[in-house]
PDB file of N, CA and C in Angstrom:
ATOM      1  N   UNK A   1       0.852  -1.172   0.000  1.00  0.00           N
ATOM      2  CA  UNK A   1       0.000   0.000   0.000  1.00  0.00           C
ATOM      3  C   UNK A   1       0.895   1.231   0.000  1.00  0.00           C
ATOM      4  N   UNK A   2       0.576   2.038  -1.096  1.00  0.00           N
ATOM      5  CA  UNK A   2       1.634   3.072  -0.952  1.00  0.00           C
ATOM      6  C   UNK A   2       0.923   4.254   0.094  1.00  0.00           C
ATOM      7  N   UNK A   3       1.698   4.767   0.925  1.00  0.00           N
ATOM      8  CA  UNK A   3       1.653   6.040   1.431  1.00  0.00           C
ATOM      9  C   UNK A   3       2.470   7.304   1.197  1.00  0.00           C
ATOM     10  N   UNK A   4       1.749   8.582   1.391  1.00  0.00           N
ATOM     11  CA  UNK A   4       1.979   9.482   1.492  1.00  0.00           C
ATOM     12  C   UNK A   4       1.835  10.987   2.572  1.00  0.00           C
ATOM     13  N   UNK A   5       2.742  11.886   2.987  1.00  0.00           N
ATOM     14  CA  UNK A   5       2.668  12.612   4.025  1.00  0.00           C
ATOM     15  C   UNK A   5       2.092  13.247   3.206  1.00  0.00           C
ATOM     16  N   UNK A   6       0.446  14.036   3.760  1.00  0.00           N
ATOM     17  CA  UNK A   6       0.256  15.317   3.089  1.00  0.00           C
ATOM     18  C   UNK A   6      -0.380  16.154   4.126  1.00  0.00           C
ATOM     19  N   UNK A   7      -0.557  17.504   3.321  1.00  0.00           N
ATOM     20  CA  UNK A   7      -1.217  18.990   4.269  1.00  0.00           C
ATOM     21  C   UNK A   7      -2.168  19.084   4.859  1.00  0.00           C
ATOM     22  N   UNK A   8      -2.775  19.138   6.018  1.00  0.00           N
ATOM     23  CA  UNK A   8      -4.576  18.761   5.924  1.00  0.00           C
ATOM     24  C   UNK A   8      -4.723  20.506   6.305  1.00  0.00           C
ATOM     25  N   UNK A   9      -5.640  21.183   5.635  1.00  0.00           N
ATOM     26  CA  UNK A   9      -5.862  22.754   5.743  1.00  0.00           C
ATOM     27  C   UNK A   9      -7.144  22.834   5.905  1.00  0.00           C
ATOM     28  N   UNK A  10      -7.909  24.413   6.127  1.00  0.00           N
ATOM     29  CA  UNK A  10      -9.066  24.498   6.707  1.00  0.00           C
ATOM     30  C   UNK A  10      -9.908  24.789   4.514  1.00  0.00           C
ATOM     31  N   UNK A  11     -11.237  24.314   4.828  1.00  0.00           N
ATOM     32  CA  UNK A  11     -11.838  24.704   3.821  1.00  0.00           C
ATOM     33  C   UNK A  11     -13.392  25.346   4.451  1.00  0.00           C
ATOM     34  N   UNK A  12     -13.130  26.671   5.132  1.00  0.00           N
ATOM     35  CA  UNK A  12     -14.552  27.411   5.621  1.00  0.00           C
ATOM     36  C   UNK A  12     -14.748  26.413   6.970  1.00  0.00           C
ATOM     37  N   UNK A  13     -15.061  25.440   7.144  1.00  0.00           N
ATOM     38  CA  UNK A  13     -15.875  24.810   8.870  1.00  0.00           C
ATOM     39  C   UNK A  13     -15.330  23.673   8.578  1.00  0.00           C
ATOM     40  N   UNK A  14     -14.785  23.380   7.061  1.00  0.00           N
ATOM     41  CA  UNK A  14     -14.045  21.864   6.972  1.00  0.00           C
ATOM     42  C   UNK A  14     -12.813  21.937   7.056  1.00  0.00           C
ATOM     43  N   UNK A  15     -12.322  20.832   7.720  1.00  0.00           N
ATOM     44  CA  UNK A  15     -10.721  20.443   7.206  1.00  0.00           C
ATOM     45  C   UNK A  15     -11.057  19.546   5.829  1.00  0.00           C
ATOM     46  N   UNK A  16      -9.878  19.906   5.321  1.00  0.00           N
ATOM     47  CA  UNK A  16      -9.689  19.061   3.570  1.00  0.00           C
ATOM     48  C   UNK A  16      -8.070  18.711   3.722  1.00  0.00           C
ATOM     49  N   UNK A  17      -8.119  17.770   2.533  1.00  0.00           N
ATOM     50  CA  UNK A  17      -6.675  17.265   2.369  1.00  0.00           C
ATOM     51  C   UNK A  17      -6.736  16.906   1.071  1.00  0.00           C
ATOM     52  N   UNK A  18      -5.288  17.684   0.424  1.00  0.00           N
ATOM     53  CA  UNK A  18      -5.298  17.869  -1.310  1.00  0.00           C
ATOM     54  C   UNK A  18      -4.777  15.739  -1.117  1.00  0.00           C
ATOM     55  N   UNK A  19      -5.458  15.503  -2.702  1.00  0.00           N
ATOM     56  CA  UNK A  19      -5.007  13.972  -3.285  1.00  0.00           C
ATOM     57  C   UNK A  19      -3.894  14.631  -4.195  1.00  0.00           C
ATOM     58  N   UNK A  20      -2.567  14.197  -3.746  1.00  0.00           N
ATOM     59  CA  UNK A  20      -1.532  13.852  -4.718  1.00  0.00           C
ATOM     60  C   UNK A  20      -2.289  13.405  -6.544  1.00  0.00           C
ATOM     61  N   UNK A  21      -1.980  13.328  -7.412  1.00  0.00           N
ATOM     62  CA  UNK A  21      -2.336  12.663  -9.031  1.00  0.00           C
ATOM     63  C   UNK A  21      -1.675  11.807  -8.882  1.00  0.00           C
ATOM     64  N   UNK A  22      -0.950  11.413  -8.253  1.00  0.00           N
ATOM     65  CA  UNK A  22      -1.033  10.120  -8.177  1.00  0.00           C
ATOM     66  C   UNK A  22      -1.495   8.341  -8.232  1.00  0.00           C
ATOM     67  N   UNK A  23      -2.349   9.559  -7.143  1.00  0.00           N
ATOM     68  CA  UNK A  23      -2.942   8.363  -5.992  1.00  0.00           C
ATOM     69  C   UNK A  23      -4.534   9.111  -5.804  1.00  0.00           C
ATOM     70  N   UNK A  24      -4.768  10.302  -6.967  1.00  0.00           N
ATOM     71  CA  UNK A  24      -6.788  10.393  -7.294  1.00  0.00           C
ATOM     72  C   UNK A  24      -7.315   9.411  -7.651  1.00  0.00           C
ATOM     73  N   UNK A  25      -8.653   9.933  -7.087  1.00  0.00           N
ATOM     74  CA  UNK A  25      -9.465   8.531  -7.639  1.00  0.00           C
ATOM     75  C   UNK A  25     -10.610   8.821  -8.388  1.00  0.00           C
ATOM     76  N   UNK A  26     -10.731   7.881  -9.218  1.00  0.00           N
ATOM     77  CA  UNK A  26     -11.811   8.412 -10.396  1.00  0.00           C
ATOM     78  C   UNK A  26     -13.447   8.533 -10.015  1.00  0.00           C
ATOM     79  N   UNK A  27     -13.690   9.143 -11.063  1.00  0.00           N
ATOM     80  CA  UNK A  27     -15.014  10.065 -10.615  1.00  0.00           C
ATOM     81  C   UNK A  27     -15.182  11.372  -9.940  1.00  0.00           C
ATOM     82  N   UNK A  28     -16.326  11.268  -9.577  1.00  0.00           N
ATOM     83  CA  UNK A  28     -16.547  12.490  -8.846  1.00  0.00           C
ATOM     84  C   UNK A  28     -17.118  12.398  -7.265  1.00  0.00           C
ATOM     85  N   UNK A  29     -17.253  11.400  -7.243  1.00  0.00           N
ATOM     86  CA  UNK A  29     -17.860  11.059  -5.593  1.00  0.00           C
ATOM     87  C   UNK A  29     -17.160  10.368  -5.338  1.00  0.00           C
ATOM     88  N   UNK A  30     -16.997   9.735  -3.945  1.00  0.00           N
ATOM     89  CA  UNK A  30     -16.312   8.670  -3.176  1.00  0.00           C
ATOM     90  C   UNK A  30     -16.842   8.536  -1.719  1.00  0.00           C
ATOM     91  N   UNK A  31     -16.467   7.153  -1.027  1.00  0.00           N
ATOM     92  CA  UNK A  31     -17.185   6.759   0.322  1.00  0.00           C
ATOM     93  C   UNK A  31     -16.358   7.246   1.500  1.00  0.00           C
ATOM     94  N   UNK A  32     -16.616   7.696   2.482  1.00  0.00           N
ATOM     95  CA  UNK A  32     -15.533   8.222   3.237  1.00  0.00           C
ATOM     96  C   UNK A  32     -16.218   7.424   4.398  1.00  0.00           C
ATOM     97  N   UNK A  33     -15.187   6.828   5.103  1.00  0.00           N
ATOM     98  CA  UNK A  33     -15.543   6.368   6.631  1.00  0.00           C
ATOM     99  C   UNK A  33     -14.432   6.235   7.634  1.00  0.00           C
ATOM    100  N   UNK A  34     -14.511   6.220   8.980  1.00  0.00           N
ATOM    101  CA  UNK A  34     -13.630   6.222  10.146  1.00  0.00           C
ATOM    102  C   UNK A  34     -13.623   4.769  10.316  1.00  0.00           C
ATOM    103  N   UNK A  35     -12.654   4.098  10.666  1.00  0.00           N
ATOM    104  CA  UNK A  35     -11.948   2.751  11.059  1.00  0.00           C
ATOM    105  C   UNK A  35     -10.998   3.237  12.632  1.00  0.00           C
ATOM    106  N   UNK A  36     -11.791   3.129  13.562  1.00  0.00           N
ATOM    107  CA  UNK A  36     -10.272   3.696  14.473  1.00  0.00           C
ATOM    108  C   UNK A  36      -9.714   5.066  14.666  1.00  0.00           C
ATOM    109  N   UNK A  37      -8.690   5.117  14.395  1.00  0.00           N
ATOM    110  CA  UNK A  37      -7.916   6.234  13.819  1.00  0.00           C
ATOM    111  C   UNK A  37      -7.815   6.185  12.409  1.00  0.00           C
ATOM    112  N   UNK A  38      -8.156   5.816  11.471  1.00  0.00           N
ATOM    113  CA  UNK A  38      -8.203   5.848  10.222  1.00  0.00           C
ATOM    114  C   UNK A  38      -8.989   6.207   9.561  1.00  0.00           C
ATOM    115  N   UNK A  39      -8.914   7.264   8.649  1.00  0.00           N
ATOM    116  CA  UNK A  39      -9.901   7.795   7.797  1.00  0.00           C
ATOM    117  C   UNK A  39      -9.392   6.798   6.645  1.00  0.00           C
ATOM    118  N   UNK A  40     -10.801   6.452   5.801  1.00  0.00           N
ATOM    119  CA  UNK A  40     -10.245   5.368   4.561  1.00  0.00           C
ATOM    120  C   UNK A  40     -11.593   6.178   3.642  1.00  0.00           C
ATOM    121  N   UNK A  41     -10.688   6.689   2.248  1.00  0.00           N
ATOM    122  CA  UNK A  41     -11.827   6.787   1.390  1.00  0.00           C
ATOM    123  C   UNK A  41     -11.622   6.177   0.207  1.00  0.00           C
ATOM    124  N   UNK A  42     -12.923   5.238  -0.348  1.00  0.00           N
ATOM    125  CA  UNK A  42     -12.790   4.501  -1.500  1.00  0.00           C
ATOM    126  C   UNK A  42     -13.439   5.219  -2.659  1.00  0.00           C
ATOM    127  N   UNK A  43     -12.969   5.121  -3.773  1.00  0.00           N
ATOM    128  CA  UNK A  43     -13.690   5.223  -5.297  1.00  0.00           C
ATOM    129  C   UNK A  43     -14.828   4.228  -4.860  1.00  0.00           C
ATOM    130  N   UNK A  44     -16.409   5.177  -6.057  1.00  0.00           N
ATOM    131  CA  UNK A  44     -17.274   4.619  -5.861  1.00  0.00           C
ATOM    132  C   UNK A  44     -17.651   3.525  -7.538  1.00  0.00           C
ATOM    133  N   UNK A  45     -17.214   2.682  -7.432  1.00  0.00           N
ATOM    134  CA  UNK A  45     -17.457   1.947  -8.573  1.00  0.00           C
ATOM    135  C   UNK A  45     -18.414   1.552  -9.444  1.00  0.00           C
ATOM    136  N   UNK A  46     -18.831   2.310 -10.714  1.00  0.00           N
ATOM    137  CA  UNK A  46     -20.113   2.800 -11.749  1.00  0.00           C
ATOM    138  C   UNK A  46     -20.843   1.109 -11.345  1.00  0.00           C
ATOM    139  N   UNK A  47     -22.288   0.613 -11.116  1.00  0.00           N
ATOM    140  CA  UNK A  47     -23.166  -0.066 -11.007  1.00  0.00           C
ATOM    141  C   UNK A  47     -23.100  -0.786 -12.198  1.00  0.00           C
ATOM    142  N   UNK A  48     -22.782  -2.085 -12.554  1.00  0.00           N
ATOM    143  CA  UNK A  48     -22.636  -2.402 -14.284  1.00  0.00           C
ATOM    144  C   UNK A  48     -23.485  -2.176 -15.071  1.00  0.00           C
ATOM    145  N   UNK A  49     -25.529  -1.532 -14.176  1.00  0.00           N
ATOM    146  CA  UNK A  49     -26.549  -1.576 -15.191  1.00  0.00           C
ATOM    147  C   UNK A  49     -26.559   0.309 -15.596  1.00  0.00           C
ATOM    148  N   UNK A  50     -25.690   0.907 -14.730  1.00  0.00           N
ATOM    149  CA  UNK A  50     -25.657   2.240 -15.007  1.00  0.00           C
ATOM    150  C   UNK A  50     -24.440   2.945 -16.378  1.00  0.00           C
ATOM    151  N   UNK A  51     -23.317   2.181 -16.277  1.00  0.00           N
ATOM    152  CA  UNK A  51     -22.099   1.416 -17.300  1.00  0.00           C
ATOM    153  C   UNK A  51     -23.139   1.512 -18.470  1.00  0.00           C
ATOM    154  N   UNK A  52     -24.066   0.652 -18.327  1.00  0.00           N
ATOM    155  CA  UNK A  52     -24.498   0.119 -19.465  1.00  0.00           C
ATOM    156  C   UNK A  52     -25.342   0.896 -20.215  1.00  0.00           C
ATOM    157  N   UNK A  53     -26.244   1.465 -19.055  1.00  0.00           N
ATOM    158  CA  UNK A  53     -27.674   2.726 -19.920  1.00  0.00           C
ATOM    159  C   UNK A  53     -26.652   4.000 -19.867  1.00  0.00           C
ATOM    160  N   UNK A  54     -25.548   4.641 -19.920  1.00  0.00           N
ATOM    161  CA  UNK A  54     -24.554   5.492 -20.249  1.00  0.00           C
ATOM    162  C   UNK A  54     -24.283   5.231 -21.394  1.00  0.00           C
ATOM    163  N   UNK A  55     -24.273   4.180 -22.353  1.00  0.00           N
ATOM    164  CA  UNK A  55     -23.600   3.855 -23.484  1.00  0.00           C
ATOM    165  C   UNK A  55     -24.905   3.994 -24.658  1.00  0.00           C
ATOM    166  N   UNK A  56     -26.391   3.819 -23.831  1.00  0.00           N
ATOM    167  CA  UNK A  56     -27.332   3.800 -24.756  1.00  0.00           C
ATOM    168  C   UNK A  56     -27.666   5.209 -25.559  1.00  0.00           C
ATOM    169  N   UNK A  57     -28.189   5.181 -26.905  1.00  0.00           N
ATOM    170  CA  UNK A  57     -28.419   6.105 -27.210  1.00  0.00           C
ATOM    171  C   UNK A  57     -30.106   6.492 -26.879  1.00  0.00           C
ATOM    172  N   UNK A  58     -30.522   8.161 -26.895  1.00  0.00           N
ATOM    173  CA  UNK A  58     -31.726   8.058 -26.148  1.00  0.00           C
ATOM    174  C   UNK A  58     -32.538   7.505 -27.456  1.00  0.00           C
ATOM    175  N   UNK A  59     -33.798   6.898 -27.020  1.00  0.00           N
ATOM    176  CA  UNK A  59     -34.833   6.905 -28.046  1.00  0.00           C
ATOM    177  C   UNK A  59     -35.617   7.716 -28.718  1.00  0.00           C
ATOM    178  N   UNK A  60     -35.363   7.670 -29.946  1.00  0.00           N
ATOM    179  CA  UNK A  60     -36.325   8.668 -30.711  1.00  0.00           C
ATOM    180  C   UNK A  60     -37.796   8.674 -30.870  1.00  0.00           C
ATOM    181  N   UNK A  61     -38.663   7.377 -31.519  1.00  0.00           N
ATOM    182  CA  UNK A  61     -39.618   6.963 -31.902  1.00  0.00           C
ATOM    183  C   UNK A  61     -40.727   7.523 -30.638  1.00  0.00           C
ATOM    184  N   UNK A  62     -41.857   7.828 -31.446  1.00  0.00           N
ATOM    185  CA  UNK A  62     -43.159   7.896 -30.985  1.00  0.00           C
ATOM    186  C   UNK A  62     -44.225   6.848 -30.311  1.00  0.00           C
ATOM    187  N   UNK A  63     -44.342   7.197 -29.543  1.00  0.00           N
ATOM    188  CA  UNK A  63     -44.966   5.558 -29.137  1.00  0.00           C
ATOM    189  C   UNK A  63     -46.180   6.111 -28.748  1.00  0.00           C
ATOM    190  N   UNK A  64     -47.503   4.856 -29.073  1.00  0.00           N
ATOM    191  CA  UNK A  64     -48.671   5.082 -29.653  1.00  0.00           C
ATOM    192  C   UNK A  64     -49.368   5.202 -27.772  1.00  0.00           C
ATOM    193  N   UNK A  65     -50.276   5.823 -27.735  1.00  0.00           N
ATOM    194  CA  UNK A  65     -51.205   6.036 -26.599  1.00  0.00           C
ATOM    195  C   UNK A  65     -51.860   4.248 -25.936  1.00  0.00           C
ATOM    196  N   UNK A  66     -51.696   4.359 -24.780  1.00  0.00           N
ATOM    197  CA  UNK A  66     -52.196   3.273 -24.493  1.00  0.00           C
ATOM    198  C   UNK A  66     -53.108   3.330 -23.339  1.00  0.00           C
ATOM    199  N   UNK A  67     -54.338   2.637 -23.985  1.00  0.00           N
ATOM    200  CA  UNK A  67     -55.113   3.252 -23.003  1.00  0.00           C
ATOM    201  C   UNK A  67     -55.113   2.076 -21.590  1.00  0.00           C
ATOM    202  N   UNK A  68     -55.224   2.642 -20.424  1.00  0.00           N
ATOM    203  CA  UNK A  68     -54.645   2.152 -19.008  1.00  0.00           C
ATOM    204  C   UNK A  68     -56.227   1.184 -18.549  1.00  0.00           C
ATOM    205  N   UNK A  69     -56.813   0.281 -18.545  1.00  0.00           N
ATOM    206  CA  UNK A  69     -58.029  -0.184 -18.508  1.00  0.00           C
ATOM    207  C   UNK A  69     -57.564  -0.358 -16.938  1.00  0.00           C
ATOM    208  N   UNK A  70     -58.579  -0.222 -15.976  1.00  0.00           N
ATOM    209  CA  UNK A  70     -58.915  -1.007 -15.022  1.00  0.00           C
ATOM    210  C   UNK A  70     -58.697  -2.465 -14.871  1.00  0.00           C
ATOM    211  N   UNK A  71     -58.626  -3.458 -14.327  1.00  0.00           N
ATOM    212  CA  UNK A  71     -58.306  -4.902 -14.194  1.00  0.00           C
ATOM    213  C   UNK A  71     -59.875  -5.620 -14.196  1.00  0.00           C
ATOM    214  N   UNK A  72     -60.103  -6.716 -14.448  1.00  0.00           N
ATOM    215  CA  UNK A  72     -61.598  -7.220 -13.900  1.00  0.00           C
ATOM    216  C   UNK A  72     -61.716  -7.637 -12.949  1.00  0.00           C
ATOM    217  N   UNK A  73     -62.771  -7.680 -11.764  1.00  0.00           N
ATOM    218  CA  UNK A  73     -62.752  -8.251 -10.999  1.00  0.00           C
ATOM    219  C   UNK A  73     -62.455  -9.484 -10.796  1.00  0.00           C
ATOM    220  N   UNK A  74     -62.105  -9.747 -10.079  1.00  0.00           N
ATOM    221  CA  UNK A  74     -61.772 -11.468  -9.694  1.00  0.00           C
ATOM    222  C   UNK A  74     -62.513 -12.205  -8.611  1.00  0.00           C
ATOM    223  N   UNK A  75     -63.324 -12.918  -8.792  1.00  0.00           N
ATOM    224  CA  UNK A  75     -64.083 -13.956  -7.554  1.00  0.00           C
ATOM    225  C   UNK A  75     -63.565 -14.753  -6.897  1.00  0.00           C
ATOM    226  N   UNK A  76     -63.587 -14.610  -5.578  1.00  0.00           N
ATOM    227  CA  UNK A  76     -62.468 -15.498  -5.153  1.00  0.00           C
ATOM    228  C   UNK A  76     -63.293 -16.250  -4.352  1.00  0.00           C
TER     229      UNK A  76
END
């Protein structure tokens, strides 16, 4: 596991701590949690069905009115 010493500075009511390019992690969000004394934050890894509707193109076509019927009763 590589480590690194870095700065931790104020950001307004937060402390922050710059990521080396190193050692960023992709995206734009990530999980942050306490272990102990350990702060550990992970990359949040894309859902494979979200991967997947990202790649779709949107649909064009018109789709015809459907009318919503009520169900029939059922005798039980």
């Amino acid at each position: 596991m590589e480590k690194r010493r870095v700065k931790l500075f104020r950001n307004g009511r937060n402390q922050a701590v710059r990521i080396p390019r190193e050692l960023e992690l992709p995206g734009d969000e990530a999980i942050l949690r306490r272990e102990g004394n350990q702060i550990i934050l992970e990359a949040i890894r894309p859902s494979p069905l979200l991967a997947l509707l990202a790649t779709l193109q949107p649909i064009e076509d018109d789709f015809p009115e459907i009318s919503d019927r009520l169900p029939e009763p059922v005798d039980v």
